[in-house]
N, C-alpha and C. Protein backbone atom coordinates (compact mmCIF):
# COMPACT_ATOMS: atom_id res chain seq x y z
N UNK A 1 80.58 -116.42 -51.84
CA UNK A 1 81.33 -115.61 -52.77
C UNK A 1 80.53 -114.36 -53.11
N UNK A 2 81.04 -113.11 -53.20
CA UNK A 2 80.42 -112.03 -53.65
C UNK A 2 80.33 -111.78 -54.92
N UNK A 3 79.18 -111.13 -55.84
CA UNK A 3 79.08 -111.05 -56.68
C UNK A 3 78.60 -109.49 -57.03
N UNK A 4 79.44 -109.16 -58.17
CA UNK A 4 78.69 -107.81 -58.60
C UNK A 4 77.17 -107.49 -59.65
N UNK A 5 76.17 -107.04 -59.31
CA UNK A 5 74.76 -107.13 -60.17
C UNK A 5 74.37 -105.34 -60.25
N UNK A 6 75.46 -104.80 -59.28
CA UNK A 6 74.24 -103.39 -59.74
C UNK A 6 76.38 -102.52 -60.07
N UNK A 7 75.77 -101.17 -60.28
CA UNK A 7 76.53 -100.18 -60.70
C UNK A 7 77.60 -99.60 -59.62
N UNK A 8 76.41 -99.69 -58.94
CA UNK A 8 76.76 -99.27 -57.53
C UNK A 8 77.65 -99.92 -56.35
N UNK A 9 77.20 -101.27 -56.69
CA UNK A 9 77.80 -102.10 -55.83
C UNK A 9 79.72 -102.00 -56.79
N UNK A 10 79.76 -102.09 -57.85
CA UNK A 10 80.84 -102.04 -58.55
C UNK A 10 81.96 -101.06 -57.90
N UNK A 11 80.76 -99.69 -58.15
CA UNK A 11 82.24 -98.47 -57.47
C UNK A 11 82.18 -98.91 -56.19
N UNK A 12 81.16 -99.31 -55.61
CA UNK A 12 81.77 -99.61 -53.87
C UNK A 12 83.37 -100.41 -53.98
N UNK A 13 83.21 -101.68 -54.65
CA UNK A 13 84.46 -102.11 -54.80
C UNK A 13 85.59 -102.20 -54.98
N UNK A 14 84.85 -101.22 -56.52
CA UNK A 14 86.40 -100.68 -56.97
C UNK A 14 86.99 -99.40 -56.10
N UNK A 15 86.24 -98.94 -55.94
CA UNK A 15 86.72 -97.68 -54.92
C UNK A 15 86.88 -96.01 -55.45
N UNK A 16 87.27 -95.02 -54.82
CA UNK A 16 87.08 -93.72 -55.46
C UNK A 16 88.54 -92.90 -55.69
N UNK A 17 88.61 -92.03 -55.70
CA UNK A 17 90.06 -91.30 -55.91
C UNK A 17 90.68 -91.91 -57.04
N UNK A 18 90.10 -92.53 -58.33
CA UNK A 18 90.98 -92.85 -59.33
C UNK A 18 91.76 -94.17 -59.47
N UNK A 19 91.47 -94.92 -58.24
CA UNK A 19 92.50 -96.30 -58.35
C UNK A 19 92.43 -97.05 -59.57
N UNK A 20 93.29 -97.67 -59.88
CA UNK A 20 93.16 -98.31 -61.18
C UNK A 20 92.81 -99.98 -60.96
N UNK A 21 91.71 -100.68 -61.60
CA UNK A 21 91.52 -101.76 -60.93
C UNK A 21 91.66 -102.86 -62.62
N UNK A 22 91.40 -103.81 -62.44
CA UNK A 22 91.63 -104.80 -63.72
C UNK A 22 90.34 -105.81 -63.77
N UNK A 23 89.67 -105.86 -64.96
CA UNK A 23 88.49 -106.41 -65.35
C UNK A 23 88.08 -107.25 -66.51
N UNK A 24 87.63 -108.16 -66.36
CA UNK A 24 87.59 -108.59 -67.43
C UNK A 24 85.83 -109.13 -67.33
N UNK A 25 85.51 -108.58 -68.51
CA UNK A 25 84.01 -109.23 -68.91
C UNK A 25 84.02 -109.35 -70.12
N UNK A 26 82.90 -109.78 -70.47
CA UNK A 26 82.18 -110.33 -72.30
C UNK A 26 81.78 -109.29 -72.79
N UNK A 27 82.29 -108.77 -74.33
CA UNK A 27 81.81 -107.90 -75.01
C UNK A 27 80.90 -107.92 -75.87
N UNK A 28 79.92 -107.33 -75.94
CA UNK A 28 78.67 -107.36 -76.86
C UNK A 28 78.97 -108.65 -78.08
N UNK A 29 80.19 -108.94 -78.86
CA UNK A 29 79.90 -109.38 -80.15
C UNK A 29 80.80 -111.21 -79.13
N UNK A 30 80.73 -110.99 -78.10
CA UNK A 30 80.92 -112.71 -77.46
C UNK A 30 82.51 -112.40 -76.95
N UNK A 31 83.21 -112.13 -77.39
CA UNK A 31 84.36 -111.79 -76.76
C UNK A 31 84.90 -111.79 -75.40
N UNK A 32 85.97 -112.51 -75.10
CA UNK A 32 86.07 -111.96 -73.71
C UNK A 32 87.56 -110.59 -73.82
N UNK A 33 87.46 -109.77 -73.13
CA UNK A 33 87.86 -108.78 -72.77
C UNK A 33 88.39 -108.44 -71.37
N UNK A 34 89.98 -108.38 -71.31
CA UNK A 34 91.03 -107.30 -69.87
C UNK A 34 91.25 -106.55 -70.28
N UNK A 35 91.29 -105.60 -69.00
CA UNK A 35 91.16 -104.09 -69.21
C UNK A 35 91.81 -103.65 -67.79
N UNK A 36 92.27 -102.75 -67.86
CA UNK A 36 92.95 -102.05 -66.88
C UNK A 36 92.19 -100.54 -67.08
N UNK A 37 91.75 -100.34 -65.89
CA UNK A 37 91.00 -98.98 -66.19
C UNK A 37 90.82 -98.35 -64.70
N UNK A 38 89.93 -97.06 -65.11
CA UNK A 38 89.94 -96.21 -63.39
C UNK A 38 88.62 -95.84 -63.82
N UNK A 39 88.02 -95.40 -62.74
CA UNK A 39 86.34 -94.51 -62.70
C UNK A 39 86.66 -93.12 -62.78
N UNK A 40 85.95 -92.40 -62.94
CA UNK A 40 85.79 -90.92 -63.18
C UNK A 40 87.36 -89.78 -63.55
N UNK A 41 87.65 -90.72 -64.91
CA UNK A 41 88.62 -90.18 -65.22
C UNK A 41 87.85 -88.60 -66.85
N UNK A 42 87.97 -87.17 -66.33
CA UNK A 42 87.92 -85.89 -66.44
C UNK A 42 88.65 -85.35 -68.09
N UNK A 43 89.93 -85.93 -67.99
CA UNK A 43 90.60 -85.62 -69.03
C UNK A 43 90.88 -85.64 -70.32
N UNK A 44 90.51 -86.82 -70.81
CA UNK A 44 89.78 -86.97 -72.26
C UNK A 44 88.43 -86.41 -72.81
N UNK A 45 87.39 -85.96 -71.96
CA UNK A 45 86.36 -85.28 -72.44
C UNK A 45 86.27 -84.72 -73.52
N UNK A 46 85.53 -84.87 -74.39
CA UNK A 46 85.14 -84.10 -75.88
C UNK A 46 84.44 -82.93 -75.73
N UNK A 47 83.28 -83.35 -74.60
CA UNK A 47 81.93 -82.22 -74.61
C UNK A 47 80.58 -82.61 -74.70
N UNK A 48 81.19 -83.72 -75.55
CA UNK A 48 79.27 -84.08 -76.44
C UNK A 48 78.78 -84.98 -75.01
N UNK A 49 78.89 -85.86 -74.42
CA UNK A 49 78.73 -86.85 -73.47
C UNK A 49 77.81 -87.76 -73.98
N UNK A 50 77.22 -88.96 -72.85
CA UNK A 50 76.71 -89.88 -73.59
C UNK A 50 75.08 -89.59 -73.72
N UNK A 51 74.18 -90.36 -75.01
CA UNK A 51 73.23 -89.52 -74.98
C UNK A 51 72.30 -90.70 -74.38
N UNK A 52 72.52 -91.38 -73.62
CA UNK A 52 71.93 -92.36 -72.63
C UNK A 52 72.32 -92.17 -71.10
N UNK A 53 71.47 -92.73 -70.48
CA UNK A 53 71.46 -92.83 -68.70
C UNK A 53 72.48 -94.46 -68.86
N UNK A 54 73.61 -94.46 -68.64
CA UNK A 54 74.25 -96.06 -68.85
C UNK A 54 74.05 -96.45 -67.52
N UNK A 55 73.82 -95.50 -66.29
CA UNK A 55 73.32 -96.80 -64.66
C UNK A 55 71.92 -97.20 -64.96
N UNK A 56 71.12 -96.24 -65.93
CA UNK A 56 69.84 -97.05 -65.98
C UNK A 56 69.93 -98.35 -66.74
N UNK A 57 70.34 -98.19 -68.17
CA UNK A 57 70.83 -99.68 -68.45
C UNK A 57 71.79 -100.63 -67.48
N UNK A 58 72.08 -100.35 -66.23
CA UNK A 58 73.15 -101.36 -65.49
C UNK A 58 74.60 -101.48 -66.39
N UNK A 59 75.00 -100.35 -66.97
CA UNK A 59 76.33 -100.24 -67.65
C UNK A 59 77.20 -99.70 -66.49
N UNK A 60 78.56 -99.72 -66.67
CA UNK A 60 79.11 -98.72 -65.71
C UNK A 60 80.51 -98.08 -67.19
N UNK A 61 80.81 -96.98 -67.34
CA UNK A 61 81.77 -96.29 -68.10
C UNK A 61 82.88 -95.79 -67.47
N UNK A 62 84.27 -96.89 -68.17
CA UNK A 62 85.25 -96.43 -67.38
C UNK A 62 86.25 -95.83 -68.83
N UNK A 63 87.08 -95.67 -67.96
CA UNK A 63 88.71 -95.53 -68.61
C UNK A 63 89.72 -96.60 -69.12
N UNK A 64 89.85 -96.46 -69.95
CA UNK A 64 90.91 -97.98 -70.09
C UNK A 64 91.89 -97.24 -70.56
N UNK A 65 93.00 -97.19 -69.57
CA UNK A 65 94.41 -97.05 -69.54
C UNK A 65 95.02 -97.27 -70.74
N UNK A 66 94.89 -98.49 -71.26
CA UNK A 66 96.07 -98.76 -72.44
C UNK A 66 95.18 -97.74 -73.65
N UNK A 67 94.34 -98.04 -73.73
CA UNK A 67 93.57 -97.22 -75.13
C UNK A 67 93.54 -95.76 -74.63
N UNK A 68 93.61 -95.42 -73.47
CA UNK A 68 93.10 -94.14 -73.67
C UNK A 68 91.87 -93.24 -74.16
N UNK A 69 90.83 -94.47 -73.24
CA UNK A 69 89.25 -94.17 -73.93
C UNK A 69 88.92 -94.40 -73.27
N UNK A 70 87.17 -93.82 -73.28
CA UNK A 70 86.28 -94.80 -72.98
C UNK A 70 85.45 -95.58 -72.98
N UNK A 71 85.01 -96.54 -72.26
CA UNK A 71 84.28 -97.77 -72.26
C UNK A 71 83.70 -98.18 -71.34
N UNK A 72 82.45 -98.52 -72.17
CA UNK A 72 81.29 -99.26 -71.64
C UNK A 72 81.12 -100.79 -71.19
N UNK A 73 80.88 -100.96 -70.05
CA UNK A 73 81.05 -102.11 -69.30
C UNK A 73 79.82 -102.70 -69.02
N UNK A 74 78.89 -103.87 -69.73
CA UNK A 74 78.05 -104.10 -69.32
C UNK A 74 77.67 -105.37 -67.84
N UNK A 75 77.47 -104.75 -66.39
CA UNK A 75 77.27 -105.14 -65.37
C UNK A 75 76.91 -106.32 -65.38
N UNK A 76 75.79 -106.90 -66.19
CA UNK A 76 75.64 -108.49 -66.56
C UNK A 76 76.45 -109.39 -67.29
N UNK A 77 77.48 -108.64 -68.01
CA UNK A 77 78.67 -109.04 -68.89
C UNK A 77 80.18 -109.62 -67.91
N UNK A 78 80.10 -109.13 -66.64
CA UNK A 78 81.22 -108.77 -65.89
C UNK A 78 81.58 -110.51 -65.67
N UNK A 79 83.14 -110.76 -65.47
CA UNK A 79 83.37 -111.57 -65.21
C UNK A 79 84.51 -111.62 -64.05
N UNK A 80 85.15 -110.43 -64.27
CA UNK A 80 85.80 -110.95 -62.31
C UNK A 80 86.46 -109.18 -62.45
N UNK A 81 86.69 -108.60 -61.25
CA UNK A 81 87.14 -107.59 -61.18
C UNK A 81 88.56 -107.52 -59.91
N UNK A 82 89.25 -107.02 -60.67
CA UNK A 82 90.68 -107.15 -59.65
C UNK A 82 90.96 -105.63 -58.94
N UNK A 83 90.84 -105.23 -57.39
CA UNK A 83 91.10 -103.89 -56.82
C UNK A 83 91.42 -103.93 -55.63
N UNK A 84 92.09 -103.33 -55.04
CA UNK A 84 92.25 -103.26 -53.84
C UNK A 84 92.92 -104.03 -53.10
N UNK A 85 93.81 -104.89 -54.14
CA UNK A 85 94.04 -106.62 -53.45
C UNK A 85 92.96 -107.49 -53.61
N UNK A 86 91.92 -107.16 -53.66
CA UNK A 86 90.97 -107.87 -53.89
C UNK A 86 90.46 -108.31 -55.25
N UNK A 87 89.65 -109.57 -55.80
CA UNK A 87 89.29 -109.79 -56.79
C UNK A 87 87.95 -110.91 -56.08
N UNK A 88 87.21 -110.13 -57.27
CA UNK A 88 85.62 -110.79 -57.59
C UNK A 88 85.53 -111.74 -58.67
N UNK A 89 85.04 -112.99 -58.82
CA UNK A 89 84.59 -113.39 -59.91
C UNK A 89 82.88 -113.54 -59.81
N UNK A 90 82.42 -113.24 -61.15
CA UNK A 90 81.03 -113.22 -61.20
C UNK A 90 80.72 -114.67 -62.15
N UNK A 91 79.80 -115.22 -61.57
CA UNK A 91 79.51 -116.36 -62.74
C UNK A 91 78.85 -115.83 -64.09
């Protein structure tokens, strides 16, 4: 079974041009959390950006569709990712 551990390996998966993929991992306060979201979504930008490196922490920052924000995804948090037809679960 494949598993996701780095940032990188994530966008390999999820893929580029905006696809929208479905995720669910654990949120900081224990929670589990789905999300429907895309990578390098441009259009909500404020300006200020983040004042951390989030691939150095192993975060990845997406889009979540229904909120219309964004969010921080922690890579060790991840619990299965749905794209492409494809889906990952991470233990």
């Amino acid at each position: 079974m494949k598993t996701i551990k780095t940032v990188e390996q994530f966008r390999y998966f999820v893929g580029f041009n905006g696809r929208l993929f479905s995720v669910t991992f654990r949120k900081a306060d224990g929670s589990i959390r789905k999300m429907v979201a895309r990578l390098d979504v441009k259009s909500y930008l404020t300006g200020g950006g983040a004042k951390y490196d989030a691939k150095e922490r192993n975060n990845i920052v997406v889009f979540s569709m229904r909120d219309k924000a964004y969010r921080t995804i922690k890579i060790d948090n991840l619990l299965s990712i749905k794209a492409n037809g494809e889906t990952i679960e991470n233990n």
